[in-house]
Protein backbone atom coordinates (compact mmCIF):
# COMPACT_ATOMS: atom_id res chain seq x y z
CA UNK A 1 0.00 0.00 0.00
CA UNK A 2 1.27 3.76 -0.98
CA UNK A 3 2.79 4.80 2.34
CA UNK A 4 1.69 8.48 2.03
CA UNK A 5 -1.99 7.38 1.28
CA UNK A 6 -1.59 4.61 4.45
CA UNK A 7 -0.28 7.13 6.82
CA UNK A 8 -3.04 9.65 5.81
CA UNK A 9 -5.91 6.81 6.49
CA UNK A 10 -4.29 5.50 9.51
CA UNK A 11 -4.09 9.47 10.99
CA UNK A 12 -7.72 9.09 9.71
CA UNK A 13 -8.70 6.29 12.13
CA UNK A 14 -7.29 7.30 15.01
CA UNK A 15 -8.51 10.67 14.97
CA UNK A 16 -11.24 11.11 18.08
CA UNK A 17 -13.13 13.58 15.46
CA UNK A 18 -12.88 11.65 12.72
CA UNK A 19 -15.99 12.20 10.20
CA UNK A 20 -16.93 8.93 7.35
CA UNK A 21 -14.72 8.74 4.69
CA UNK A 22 -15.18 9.36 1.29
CA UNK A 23 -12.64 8.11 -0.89
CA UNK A 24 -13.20 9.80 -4.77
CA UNK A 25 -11.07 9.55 -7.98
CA UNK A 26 -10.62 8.53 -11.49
CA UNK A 27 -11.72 4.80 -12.28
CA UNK A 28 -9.10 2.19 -12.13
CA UNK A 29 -7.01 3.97 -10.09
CA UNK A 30 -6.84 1.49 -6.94
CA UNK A 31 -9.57 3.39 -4.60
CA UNK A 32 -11.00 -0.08 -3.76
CA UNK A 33 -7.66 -1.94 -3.79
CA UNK A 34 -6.53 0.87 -1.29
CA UNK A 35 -9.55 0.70 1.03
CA UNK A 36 -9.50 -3.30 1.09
CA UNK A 37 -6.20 -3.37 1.93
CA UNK A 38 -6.00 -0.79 4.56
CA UNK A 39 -9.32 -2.23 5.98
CA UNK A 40 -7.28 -5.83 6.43
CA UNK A 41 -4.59 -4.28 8.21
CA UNK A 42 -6.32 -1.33 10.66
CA UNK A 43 -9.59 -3.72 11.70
CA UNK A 44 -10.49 -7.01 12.77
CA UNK A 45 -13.33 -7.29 10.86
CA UNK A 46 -14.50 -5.47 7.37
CA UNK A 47 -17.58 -5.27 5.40
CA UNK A 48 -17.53 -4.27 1.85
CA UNK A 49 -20.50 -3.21 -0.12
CA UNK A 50 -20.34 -2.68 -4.05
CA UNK A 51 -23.10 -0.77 -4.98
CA UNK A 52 -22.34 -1.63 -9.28
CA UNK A 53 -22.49 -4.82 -8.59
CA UNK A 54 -25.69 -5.16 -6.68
CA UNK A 55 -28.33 -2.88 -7.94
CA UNK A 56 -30.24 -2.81 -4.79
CA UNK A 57 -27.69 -2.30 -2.35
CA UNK A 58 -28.77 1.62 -1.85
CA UNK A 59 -31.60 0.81 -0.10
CA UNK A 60 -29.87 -1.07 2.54
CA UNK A 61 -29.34 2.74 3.49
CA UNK A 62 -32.80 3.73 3.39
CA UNK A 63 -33.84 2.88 7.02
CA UNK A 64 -31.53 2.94 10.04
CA UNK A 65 -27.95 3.05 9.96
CA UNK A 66 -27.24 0.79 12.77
CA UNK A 67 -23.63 -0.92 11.41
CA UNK A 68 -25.16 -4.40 12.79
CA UNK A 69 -28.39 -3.91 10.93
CA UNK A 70 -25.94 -3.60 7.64
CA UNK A 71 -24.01 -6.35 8.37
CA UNK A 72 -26.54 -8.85 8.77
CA UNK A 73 -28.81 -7.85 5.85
CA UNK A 74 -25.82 -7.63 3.72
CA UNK A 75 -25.09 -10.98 5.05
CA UNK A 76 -28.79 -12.56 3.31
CA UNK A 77 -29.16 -14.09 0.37
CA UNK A 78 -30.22 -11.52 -2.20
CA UNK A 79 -33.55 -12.71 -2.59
CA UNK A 80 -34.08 -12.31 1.51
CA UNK A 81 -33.29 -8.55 1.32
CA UNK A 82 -36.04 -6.08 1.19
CA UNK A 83 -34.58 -4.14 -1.30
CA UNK A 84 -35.52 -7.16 -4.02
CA UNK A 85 -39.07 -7.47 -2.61
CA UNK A 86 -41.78 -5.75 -4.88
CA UNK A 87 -41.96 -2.03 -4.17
CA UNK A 88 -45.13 0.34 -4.96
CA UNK A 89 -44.17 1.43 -8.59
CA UNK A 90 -43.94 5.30 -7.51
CA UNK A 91 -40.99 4.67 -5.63
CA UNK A 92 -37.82 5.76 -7.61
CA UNK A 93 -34.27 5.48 -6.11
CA UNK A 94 -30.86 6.54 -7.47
CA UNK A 95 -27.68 4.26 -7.34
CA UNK A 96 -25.08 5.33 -4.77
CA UNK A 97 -22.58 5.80 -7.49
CA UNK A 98 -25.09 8.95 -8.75
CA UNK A 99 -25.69 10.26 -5.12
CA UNK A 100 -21.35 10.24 -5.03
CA UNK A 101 -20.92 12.75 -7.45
């Protein structure tokens, strides 16, 4: 891992004011490489949510944030999750990947 970009997200986490971190760039530059890999060295345990790759993802983030909560829906299959059970058709939601930018 880059050593400037380590030492940045390690003063990161053990700042008592930290804030979340948003991580943005170009495409194929290593964002998720870099966040994987500092997540396997900093913490004991990780989750990791693509939001591409699993179109109804976002709305794991529609109802309380609760990091458990997260976790263990994220942990169903994707048929279990609510956010692939039929929804009224006047709902509309935008990919996190829009909401980024």
């Amino acid at each position: 891992m880059n050593r400037d970009l380590a030492a940045k997200l390690l003063e990161w986490k053990g700042s008592p004011h930290r804030k979340p971190l948003l991580l943005q760039g170009a495409r194929q530059v290593g964002k998720t490489w870099l966040l994987k890999s500092f997540g396997q060295l900093a913490y004991q345990k990780v989750a990791y949510f693509n939001f591409e790759e699993d179109s109804g993802l976002d709305q794991l983030f529609e109802g309380k944030l609760d990091p458990e909560r997260l976790v263990r829906m994220r942990a169903l299959s994707p048929s279990d999750r609510p956010s692939n059970r039929r929804r009224p058709s006047s709902c509309s939601t935008r990919s996190r990947s829009q909401t980024a930018r």
